[in-house]
PDB file of N, CA and C in Angstrom:
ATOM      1  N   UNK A   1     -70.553  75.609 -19.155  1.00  0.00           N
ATOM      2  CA  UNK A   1     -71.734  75.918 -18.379  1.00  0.00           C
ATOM      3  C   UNK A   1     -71.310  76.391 -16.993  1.00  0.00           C
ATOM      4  N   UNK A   2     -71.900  77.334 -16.696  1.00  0.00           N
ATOM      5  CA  UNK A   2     -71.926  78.218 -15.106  1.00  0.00           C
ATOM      6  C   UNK A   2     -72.541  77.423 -14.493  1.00  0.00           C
ATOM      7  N   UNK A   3     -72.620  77.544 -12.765  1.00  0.00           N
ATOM      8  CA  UNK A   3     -73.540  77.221 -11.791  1.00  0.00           C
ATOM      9  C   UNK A   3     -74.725  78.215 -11.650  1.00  0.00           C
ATOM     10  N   UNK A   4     -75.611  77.231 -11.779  1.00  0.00           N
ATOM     11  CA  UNK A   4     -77.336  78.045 -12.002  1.00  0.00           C
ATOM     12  C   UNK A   4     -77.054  79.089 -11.079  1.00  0.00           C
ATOM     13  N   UNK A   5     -76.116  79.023 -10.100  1.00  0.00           N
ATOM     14  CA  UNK A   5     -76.980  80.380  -8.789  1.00  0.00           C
ATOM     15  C   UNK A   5     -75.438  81.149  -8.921  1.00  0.00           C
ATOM     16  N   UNK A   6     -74.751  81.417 -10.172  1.00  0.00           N
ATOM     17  CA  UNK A   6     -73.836  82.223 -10.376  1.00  0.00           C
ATOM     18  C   UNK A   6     -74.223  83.500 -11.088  1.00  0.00           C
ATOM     19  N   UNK A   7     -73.703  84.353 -10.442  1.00  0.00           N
ATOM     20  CA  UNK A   7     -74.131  85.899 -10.879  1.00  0.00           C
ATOM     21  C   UNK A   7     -73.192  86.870 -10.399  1.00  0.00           C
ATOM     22  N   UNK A   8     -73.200  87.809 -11.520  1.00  0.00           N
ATOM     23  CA  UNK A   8     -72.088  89.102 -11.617  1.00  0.00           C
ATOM     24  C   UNK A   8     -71.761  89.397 -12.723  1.00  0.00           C
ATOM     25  N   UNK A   9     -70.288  89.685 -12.810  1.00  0.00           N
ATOM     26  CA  UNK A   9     -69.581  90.314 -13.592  1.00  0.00           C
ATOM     27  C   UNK A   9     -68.318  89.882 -14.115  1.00  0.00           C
ATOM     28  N   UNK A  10     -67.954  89.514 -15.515  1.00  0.00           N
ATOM     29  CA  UNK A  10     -66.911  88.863 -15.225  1.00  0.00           C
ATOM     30  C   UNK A  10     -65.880  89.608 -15.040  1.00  0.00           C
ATOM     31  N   UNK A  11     -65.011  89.248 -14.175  1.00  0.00           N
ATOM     32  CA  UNK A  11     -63.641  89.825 -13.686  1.00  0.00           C
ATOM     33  C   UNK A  11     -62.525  89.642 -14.393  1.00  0.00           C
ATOM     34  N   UNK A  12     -61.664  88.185 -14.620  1.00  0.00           N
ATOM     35  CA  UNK A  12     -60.922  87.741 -15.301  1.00  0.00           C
ATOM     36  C   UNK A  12     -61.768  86.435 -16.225  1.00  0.00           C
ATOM     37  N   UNK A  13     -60.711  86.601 -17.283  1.00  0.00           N
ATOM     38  CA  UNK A  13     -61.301  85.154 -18.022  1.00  0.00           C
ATOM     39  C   UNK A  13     -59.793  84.530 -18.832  1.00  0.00           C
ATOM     40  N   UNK A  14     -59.162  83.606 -18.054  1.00  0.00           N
ATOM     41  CA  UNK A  14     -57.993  82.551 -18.160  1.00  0.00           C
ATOM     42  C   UNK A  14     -57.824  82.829 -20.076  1.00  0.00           C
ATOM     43  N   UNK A  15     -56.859  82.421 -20.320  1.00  0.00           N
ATOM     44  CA  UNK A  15     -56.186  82.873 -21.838  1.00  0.00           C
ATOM     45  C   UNK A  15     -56.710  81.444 -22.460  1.00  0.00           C
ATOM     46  N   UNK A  16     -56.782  81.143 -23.563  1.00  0.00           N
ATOM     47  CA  UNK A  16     -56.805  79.935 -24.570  1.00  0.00           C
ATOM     48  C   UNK A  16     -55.640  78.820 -23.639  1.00  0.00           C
ATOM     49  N   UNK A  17     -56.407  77.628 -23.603  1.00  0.00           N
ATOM     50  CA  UNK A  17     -55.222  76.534 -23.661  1.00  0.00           C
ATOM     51  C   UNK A  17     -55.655  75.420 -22.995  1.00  0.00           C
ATOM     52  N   UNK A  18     -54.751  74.763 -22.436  1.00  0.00           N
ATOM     53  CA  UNK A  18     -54.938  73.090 -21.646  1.00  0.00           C
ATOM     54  C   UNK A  18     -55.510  73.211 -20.315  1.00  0.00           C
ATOM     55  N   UNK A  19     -56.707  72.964 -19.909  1.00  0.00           N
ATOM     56  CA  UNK A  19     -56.607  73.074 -18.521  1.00  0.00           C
ATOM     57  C   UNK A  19     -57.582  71.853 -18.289  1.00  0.00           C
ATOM     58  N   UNK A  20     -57.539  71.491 -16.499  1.00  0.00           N
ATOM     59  CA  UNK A  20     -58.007  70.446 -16.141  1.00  0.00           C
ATOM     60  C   UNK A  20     -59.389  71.266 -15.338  1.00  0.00           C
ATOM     61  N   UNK A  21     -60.734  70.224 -15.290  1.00  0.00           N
ATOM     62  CA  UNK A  21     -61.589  70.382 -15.123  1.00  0.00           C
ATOM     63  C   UNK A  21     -61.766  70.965 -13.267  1.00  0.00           C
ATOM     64  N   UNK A  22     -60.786  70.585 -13.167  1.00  0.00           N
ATOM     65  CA  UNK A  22     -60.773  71.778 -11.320  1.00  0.00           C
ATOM     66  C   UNK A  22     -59.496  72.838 -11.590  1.00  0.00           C
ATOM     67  N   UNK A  23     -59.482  73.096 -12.690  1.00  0.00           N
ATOM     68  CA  UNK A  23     -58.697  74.733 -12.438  1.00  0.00           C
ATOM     69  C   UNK A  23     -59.700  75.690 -13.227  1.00  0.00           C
ATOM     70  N   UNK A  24     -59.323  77.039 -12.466  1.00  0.00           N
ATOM     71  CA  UNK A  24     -60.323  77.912 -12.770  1.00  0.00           C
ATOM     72  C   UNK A  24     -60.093  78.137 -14.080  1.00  0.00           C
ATOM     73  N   UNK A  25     -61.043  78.709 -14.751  1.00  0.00           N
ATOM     74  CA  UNK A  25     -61.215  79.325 -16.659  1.00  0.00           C
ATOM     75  C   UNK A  25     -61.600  80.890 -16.322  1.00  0.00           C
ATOM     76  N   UNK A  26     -62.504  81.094 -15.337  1.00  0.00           N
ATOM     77  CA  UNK A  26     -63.127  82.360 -15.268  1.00  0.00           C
ATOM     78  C   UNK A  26     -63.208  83.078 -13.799  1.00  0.00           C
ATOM     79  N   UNK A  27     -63.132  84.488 -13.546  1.00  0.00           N
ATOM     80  CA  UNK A  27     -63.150  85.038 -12.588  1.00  0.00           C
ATOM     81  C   UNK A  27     -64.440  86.414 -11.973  1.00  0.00           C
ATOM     82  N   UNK A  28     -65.679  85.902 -11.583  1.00  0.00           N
ATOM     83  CA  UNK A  28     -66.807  86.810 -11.256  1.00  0.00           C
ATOM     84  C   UNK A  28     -66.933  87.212 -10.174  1.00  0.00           C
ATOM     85  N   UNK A  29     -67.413  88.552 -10.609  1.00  0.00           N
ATOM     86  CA  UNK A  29     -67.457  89.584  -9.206  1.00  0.00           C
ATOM     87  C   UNK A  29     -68.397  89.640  -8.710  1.00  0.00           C
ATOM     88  N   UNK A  30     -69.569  89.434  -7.541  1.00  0.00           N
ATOM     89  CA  UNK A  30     -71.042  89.763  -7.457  1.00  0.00           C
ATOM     90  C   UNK A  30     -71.170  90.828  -7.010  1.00  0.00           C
ATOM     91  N   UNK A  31     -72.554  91.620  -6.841  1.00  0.00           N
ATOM     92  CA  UNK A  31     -72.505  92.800  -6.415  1.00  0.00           C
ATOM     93  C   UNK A  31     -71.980  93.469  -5.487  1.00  0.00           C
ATOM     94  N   UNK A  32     -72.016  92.256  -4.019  1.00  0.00           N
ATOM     95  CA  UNK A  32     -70.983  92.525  -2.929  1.00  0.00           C
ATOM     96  C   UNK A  32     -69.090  92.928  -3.522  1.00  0.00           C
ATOM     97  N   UNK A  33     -69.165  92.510  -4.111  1.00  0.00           N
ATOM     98  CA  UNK A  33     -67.517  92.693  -4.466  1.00  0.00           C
ATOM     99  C   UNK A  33     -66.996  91.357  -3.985  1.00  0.00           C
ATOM    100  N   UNK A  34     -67.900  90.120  -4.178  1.00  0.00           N
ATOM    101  CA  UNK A  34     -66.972  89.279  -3.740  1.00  0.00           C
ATOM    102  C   UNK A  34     -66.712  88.126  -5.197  1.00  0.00           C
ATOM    103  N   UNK A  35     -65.393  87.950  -4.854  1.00  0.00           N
ATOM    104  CA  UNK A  35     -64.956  86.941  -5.728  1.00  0.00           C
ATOM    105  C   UNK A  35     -64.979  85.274  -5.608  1.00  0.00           C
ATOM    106  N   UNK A  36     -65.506  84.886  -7.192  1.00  0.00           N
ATOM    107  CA  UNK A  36     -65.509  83.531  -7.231  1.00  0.00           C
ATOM    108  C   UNK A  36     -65.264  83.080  -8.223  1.00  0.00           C
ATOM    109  N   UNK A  37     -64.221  81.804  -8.173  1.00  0.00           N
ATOM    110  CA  UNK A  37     -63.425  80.975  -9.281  1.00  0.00           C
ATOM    111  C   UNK A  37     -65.166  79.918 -10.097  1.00  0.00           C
ATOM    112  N   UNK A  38     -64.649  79.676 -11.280  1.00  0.00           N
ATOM    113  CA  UNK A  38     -65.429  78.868 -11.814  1.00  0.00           C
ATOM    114  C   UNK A  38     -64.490  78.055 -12.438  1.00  0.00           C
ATOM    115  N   UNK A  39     -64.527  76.859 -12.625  1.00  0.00           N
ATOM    116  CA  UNK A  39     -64.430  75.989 -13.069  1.00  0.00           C
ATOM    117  C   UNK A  39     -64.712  75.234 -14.135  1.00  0.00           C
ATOM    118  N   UNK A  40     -64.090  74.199 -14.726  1.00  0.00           N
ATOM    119  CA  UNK A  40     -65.329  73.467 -15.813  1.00  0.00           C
ATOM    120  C   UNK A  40     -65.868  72.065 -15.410  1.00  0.00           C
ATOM    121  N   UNK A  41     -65.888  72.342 -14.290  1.00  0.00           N
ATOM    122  CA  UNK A  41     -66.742  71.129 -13.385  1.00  0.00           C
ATOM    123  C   UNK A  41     -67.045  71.827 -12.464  1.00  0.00           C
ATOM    124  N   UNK A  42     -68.804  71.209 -11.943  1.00  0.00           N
ATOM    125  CA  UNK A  42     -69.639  71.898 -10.818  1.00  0.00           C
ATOM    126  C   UNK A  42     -70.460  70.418 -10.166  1.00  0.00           C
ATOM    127  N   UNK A  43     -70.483  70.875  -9.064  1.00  0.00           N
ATOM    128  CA  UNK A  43     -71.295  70.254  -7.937  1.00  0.00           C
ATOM    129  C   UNK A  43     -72.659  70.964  -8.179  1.00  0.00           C
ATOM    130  N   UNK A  44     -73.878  70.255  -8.829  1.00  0.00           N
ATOM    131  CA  UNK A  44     -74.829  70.625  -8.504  1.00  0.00           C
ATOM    132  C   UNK A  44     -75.826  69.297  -8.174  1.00  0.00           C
ATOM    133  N   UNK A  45     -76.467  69.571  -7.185  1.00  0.00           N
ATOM    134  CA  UNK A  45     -77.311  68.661  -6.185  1.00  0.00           C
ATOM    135  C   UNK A  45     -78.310  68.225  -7.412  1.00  0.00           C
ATOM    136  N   UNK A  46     -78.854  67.442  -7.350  1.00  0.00           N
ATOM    137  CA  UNK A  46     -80.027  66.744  -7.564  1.00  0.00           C
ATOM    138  C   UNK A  46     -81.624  67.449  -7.443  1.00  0.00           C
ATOM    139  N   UNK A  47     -81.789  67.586  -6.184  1.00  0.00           N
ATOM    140  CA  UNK A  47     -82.874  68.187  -5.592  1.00  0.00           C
ATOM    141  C   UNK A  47     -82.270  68.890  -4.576  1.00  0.00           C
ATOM    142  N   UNK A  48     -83.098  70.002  -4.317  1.00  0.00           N
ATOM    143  CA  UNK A  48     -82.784  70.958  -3.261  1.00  0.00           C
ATOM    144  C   UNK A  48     -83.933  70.806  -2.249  1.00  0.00           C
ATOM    145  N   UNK A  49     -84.035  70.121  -1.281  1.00  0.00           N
ATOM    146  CA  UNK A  49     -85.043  69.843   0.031  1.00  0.00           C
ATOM    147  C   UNK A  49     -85.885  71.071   0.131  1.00  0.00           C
ATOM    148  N   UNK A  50     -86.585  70.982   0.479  1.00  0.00           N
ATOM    149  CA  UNK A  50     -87.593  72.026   0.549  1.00  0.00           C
ATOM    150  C   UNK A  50     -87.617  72.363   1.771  1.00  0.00           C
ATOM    151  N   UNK A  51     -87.782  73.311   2.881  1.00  0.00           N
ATOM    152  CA  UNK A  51     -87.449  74.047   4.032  1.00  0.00           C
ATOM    153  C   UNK A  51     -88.209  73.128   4.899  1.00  0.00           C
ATOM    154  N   UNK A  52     -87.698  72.701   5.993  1.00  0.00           N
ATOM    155  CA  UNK A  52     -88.974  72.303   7.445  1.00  0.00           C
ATOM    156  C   UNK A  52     -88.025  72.265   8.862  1.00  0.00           C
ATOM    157  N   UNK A  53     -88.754  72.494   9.680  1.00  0.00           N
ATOM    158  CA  UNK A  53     -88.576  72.198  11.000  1.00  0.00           C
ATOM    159  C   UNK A  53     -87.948  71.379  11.047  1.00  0.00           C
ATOM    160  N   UNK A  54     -89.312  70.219  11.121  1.00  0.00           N
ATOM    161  CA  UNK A  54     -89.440  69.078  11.201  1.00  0.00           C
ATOM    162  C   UNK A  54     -90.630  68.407  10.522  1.00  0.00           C
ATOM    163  N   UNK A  55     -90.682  66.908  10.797  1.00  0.00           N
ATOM    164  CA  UNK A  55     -91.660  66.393   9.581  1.00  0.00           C
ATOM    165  C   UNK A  55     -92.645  65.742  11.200  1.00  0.00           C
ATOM    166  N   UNK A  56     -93.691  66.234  10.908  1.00  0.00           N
ATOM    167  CA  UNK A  56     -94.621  65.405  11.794  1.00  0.00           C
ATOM    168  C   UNK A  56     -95.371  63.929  12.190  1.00  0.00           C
ATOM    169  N   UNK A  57     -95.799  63.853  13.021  1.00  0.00           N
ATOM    170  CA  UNK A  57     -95.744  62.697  12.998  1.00  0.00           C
ATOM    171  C   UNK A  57     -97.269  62.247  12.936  1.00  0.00           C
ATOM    172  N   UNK A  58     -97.232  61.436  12.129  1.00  0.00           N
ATOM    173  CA  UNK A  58     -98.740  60.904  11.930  1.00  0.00           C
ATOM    174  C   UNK A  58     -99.391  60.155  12.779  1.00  0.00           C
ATOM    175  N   UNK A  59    -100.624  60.377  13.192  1.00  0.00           N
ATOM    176  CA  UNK A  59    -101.279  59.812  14.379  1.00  0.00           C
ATOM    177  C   UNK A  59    -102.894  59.912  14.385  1.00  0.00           C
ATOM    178  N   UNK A  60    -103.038  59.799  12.565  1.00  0.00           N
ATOM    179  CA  UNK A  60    -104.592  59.467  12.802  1.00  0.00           C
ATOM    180  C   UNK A  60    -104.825  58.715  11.545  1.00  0.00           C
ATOM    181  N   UNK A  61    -105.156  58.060  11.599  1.00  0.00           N
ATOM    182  CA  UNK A  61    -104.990  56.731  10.188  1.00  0.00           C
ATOM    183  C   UNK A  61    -106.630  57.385   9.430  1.00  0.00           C
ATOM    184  N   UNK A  62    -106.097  56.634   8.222  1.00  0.00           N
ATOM    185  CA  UNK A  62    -106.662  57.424   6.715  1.00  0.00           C
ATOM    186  C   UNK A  62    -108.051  56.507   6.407  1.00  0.00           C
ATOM    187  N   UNK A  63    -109.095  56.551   6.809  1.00  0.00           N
ATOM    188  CA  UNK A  63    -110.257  56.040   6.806  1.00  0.00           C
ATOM    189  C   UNK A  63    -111.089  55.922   5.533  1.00  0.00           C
ATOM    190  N   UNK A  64    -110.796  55.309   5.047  1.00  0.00           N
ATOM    191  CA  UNK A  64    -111.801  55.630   3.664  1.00  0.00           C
ATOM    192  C   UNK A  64    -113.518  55.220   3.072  1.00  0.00           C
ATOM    193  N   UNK A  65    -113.466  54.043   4.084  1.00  0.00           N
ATOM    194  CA  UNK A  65    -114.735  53.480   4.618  1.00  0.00           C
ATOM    195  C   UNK A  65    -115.199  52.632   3.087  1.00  0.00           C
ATOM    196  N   UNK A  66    -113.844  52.169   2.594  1.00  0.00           N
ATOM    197  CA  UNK A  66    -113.850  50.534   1.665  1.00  0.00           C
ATOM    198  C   UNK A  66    -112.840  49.760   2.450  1.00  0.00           C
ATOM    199  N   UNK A  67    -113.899  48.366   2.755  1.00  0.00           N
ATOM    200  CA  UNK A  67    -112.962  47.518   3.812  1.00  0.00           C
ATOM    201  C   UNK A  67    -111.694  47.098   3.134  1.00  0.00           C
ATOM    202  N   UNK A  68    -112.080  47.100   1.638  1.00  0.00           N
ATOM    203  CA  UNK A  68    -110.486  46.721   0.931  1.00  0.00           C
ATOM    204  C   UNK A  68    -109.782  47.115   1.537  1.00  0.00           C
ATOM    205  N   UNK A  69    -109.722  48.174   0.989  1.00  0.00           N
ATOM    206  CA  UNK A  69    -108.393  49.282   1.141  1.00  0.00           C
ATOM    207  C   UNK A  69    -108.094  49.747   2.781  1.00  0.00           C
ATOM    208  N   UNK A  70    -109.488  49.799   3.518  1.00  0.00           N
ATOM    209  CA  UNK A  70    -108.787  50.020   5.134  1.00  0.00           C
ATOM    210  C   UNK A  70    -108.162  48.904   5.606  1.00  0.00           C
ATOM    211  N   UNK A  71    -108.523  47.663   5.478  1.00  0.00           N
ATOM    212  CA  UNK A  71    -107.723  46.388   6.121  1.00  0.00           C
ATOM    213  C   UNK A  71    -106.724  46.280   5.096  1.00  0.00           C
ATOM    214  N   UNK A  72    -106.234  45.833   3.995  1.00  0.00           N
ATOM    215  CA  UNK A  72    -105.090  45.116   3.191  1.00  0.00           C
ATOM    216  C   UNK A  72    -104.414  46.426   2.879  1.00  0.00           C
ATOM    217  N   UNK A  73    -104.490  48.004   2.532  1.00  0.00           N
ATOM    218  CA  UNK A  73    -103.800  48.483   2.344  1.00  0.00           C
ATOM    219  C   UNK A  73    -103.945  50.195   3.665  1.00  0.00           C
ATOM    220  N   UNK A  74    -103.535  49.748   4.343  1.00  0.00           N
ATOM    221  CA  UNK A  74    -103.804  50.947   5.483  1.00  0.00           C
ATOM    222  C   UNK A  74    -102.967  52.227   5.744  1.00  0.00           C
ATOM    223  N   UNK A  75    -103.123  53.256   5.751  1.00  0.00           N
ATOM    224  CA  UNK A  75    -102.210  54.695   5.338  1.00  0.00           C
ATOM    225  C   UNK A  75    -102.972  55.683   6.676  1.00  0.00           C
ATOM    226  N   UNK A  76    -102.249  56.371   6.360  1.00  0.00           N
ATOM    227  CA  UNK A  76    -102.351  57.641   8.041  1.00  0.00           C
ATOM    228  C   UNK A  76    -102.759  58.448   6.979  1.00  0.00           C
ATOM    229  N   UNK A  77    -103.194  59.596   7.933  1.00  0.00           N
ATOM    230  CA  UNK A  77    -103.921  60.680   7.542  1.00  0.00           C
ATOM    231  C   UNK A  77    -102.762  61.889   6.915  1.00  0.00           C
ATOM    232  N   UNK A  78    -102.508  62.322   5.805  1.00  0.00           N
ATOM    233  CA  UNK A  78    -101.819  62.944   4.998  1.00  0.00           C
ATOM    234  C   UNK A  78     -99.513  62.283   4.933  1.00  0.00           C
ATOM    235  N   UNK A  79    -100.317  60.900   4.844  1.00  0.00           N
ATOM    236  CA  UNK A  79     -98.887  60.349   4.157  1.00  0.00           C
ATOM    237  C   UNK A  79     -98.784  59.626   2.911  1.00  0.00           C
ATOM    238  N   UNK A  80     -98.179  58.843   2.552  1.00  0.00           N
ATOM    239  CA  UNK A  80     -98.428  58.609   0.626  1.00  0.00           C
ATOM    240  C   UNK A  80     -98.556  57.030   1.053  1.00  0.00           C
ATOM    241  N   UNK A  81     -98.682  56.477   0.477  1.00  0.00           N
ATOM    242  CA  UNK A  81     -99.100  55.217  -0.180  1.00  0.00           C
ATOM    243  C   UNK A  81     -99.291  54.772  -1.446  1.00  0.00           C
ATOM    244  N   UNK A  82     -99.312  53.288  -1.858  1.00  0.00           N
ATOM    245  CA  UNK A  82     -98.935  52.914  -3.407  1.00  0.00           C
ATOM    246  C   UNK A  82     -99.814  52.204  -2.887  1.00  0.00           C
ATOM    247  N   UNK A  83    -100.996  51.316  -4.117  1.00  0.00           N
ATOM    248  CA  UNK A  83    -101.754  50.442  -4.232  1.00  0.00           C
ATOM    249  C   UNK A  83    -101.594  49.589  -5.434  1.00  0.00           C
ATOM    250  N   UNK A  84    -101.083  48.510  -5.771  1.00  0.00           N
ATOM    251  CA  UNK A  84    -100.482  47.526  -6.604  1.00  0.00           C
ATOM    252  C   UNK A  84    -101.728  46.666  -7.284  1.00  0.00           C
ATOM    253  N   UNK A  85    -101.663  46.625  -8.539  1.00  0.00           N
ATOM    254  CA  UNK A  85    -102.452  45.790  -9.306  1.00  0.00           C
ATOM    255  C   UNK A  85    -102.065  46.389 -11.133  1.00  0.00           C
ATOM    256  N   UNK A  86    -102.798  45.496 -11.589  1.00  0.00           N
ATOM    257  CA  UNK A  86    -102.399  45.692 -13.072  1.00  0.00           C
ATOM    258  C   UNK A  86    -103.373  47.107 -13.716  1.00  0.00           C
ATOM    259  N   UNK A  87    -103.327  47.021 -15.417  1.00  0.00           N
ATOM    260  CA  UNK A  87    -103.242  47.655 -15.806  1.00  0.00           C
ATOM    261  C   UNK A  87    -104.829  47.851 -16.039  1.00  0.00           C
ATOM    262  N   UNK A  88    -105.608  48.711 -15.864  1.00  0.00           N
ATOM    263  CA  UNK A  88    -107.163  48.797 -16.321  1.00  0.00           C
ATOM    264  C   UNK A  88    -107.766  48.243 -14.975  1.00  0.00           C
ATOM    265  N   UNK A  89    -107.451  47.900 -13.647  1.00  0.00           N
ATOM    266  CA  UNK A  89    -107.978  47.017 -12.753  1.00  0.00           C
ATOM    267  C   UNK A  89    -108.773  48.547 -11.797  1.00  0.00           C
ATOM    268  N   UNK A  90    -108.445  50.095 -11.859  1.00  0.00           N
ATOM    269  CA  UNK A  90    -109.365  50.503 -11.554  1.00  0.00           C
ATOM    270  C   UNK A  90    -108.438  51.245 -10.401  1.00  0.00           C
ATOM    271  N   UNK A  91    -107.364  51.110 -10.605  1.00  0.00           N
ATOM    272  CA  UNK A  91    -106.500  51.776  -9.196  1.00  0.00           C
ATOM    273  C   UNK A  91    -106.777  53.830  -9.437  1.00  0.00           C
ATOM    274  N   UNK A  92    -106.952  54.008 -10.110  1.00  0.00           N
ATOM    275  CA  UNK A  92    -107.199  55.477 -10.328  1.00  0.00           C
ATOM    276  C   UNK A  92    -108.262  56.042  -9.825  1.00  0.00           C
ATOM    277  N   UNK A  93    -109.631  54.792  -9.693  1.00  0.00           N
ATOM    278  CA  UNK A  93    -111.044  54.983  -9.283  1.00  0.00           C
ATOM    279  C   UNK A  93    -110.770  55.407  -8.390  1.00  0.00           C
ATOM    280  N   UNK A  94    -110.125  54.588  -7.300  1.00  0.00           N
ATOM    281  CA  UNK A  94    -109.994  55.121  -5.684  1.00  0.00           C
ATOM    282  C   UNK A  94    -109.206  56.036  -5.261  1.00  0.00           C
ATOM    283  N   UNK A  95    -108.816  56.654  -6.034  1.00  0.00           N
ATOM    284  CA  UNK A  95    -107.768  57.713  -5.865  1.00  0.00           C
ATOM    285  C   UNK A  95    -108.769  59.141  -5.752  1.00  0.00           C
TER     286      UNK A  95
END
């Protein structure tokens, strides 16, 4: 398997035989003309963060106007929160 964001042409491709998982197997050209080794081991992340500045800061609390949920479970205005109880007890209602 390639790295998802690998693209080109292949250049060289290593002969049959023994190799270890950090020496190259294959050799691709991208359109620039630039060269890159592949491997048969890759670093690929998990999640890729999604672009920001910065993350703002919350400063107006989330009013919902059920005393439950404003006193025992209290949340700002566009941040996440979890509300805990069992199964059928209705946590979806207030959502």
């Amino acid at each position: 398997m390639a790295d998802p964001k690998a693209n080109g042409r292949i250049v060289e491709l290593m002969s049959e035989g023994q190799y270890t998982v950090s020496q190259p197997i294959c050799i691709i050209e991208d359109v620039n003309g630039k060269q890159k080794e592949l491997c048969m081991s890759h670093f690929w992340p998990v999640r890729t963060p999604r672009p920001c500045v910065e993350k703002l800061q919350a400063n107006e609390p989330l009013l919902t106007g059920q005393r439950v949920l404003d006193a025992l479970y209290p949340s700002v205005l566009g941040g996440t929160c979890a509300i805990p109880g069992a199964f059928g007890c209705g946590k979806t209602c207030i959502s």
